[in-house]
Protein backbone atom coordinates (compact mmCIF):
# COMPACT_ATOMS: atom_id res chain seq x y z
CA UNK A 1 0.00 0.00 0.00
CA UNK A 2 1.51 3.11 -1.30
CA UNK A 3 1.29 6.15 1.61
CA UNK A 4 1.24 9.35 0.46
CA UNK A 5 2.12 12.63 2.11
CA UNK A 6 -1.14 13.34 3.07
CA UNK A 7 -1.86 10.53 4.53
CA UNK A 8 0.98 11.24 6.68
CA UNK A 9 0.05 14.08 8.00
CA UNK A 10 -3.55 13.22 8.29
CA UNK A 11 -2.70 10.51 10.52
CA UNK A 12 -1.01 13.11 13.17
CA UNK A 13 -4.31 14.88 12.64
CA UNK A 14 -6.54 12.46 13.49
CA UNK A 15 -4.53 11.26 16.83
CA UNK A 16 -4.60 14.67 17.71
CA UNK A 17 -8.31 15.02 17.03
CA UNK A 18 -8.71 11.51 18.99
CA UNK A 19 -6.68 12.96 21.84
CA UNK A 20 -8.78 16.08 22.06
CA UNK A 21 -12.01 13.91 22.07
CA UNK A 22 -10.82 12.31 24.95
CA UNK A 23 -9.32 15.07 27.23
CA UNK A 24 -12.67 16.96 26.47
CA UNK A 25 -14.42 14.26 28.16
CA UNK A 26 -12.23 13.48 31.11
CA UNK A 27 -12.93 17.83 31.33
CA UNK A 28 -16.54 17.08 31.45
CA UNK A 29 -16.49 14.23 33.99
CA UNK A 30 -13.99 17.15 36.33
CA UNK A 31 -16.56 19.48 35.67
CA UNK A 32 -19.48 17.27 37.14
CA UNK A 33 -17.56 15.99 39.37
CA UNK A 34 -16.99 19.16 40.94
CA UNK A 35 -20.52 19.60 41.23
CA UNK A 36 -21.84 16.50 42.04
CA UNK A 37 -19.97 14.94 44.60
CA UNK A 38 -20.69 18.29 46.82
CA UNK A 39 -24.47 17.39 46.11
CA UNK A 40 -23.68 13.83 46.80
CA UNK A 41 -22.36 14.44 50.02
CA UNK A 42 -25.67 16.68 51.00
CA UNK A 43 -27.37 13.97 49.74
CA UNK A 44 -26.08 11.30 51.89
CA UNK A 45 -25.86 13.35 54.77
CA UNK A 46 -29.65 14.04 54.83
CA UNK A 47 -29.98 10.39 56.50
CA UNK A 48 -28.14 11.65 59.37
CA UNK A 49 -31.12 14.73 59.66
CA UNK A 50 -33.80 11.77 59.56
CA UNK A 51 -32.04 9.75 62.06
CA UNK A 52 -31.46 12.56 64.69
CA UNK A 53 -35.06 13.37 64.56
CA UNK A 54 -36.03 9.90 64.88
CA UNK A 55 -33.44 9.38 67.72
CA UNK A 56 -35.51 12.72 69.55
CA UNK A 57 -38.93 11.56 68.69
CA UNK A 58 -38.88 7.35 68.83
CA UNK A 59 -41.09 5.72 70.68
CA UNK A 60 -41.53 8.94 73.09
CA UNK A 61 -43.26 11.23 71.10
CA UNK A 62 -44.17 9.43 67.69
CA UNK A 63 -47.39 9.38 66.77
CA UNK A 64 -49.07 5.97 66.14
CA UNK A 65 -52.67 4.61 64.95
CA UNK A 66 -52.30 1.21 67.46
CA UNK A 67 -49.79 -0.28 69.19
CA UNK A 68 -49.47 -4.32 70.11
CA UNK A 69 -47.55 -6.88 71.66
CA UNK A 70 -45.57 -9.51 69.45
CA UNK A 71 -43.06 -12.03 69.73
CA UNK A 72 -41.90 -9.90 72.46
CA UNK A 73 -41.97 -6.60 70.67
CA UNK A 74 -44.14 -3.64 70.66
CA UNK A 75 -45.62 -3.07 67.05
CA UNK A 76 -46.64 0.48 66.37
CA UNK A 77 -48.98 0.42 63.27
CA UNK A 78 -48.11 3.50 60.94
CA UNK A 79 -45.41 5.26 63.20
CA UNK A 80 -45.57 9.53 62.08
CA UNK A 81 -43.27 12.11 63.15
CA UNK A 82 -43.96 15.56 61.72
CA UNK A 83 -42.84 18.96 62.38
CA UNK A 84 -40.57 22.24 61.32
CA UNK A 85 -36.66 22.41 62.25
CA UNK A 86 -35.42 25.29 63.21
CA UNK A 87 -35.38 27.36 60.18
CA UNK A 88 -39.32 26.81 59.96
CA UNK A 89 -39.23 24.28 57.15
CA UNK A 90 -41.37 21.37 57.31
CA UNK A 91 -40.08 17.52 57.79
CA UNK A 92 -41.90 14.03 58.18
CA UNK A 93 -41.19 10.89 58.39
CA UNK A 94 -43.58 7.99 58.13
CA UNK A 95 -43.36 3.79 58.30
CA UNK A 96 -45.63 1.18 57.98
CA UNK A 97 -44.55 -0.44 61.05
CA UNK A 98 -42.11 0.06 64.53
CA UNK A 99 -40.68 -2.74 66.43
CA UNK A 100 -39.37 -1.66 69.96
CA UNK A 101 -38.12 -4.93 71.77
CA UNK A 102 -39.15 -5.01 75.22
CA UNK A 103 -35.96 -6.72 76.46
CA UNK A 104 -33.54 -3.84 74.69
CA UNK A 105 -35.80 -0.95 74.55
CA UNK A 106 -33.13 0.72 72.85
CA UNK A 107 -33.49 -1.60 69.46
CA UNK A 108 -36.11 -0.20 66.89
CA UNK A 109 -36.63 -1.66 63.44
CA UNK A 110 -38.62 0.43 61.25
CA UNK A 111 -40.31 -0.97 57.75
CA UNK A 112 -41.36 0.88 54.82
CA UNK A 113 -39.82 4.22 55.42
CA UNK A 114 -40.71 7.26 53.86
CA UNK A 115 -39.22 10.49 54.78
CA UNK A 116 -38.88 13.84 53.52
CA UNK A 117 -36.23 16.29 54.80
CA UNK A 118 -34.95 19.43 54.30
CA UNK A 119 -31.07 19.81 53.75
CA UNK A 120 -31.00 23.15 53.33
CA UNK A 121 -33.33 25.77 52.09
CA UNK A 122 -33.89 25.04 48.92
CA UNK A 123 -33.33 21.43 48.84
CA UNK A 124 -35.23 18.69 50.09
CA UNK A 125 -34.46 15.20 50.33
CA UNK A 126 -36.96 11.99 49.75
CA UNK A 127 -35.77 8.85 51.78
CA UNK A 128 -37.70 5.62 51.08
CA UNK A 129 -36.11 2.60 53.02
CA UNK A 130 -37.68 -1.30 53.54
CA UNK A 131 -36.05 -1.42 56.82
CA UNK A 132 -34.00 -0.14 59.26
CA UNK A 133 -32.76 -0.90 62.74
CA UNK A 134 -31.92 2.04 64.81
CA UNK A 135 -29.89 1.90 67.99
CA UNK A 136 -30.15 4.61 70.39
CA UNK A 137 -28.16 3.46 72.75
CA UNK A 138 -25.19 3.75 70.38
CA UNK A 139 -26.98 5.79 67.95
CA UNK A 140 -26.42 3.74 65.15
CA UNK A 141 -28.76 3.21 62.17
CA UNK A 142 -28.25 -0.31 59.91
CA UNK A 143 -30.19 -0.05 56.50
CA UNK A 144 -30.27 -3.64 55.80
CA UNK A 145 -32.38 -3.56 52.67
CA UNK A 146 -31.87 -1.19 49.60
CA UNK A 147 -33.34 2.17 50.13
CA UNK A 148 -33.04 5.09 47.65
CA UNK A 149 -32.59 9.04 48.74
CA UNK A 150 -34.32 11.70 45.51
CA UNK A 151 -33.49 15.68 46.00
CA UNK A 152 -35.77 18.16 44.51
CA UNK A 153 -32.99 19.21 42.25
CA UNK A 154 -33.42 15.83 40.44
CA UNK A 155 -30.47 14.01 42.49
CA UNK A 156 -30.90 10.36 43.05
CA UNK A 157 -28.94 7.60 45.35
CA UNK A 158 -29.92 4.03 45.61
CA UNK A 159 -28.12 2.05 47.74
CA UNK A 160 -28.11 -1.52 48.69
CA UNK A 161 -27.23 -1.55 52.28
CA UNK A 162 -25.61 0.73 54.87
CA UNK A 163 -23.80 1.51 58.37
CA UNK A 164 -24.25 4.80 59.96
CA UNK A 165 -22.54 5.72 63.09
CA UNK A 166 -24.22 8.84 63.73
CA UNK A 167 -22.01 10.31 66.63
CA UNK A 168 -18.76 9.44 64.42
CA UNK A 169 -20.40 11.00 61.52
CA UNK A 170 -19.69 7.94 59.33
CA UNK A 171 -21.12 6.05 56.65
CA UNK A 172 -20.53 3.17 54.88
CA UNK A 173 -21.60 0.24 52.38
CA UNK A 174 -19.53 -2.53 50.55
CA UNK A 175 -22.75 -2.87 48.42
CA UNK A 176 -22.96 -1.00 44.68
CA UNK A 177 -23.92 2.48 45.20
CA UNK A 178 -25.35 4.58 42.22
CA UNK A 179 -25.81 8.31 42.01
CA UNK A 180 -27.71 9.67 39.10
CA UNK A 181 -29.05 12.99 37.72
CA UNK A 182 -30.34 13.88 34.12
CA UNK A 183 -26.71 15.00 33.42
CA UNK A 184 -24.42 11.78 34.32
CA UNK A 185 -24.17 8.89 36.94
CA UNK A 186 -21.64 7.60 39.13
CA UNK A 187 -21.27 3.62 39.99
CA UNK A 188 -19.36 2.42 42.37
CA UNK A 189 -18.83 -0.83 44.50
CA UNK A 190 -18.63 0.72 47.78
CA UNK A 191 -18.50 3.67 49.47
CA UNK A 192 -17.02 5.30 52.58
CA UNK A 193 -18.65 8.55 54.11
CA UNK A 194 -17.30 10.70 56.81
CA UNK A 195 -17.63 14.18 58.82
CA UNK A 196 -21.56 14.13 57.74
CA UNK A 197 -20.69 13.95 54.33
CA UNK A 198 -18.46 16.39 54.00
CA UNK A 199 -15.67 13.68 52.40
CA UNK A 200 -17.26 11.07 50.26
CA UNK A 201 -15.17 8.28 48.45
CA UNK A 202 -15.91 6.21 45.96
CA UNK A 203 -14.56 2.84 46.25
CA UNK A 204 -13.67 -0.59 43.80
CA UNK A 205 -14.88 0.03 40.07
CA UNK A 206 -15.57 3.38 39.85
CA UNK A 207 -17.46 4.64 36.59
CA UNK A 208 -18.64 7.83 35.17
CA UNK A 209 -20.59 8.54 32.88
CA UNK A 210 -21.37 12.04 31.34
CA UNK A 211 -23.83 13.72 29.00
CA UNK A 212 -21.73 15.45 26.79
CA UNK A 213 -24.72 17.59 25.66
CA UNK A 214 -25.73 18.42 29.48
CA UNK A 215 -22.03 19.90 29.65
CA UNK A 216 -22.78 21.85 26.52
CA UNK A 217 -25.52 23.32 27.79
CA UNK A 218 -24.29 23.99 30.93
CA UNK A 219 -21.14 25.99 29.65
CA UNK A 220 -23.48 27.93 27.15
């Protein structure tokens, strides 16, 4: 095959154009980055504004439609906590069910969670959970089933499973963990949270993607 000079300098030009491509989307991944994983971390750390509620209101003060004994629990049929924080915006959190065991008082599972809570004041978080035990002893809270947490802003989380130490400030899951908006997504295999969310890492097989036409958009 005869090559010509143009061919020789086209294929300089089309590395170059190939190189281009691809620092232009590592750029666009920075650029959401740099937004998102802020977000994320407001995100995440709206659990820890559900749990200290719940921690203030459960089983003292929560409002319940019947309560029961059961296998040595107390079942609280449709469990409600509702109210303002302290910047007058409204938060709730409801389940289907709360089991208090009567020999560790301290032990509550909750099922079929559904919470909404402010994170700041613009921004409000959606929690919906299968379960969760909360210890207020320790003030820990174990999401054993997947649960998913939706901003306003069009944010989503879905996780698997998690382990918050609320007192440490810590979060964490060795479960896939994906984070999703109309603009790109982030998948990872685990995740480690700490200081409230603050510093957020992304564990394992980490992967990006980005809408290149969102970034367009964005920059016009």
């Amino acid at each position: 095959m005869l090559t010509t000079v143009a061919d020789m300098h086209a294929e300089p030009n089309v590395r170059s154009t190939e190189a281009y491509r691809r620092a232009a989307r590592h750029s666009a991944r920075v650029r959401f980055l740099k937004i998102a994983l802020p977000i994320a971390g407001l995100l995440i750390a709206a659990i820890f504004a559900i749990v200290s509620i719940i921690s203030t209101y459960i089983p003292d003060q929560l409002d319940v439609e019947s309560a029961t004994i059961e296998d040595g629990k107390v079942v609280m049929k449709n469990p409600a906590i509702a109210g303002r924080n302290r910047d007058g915006i409204s938060y709730s959190m409801k389940a289907d069910r709360a089991l208090q065991d009567m020999k560790n008082p301290d032990i509550i599972q909750l099922e079929n969670i559904r919470a909404q809570m402010p994170v700041n004041e613009t921004m409000i978080a959606q929690v919906d959970a299968v379960t969760g035990i909360y210890d207020r002893g320790r003030n820990i809270l174990d999401m054993t089933a997947p649960f998913t947490i939706r901003l306003n802003t069009g944010l989503e989380a879905a996780f698997r499973d998690a382990h918050l130490d609320i007192n440490a400030g810590r979060m964490a899951t060795q479960q896939p963990v994906t984070i999703q908006s109309k603009e790109a997504s982030i998948v990872a295999q685990s995740l480690r949270m700490t200081d409230k969310g603050r510093t957020v890492v992304f564990e394992g097989d980490v992967v990006v993607n980005v809408d290149p036409a969102a970034i367009r958009n964005r920059e016009k």
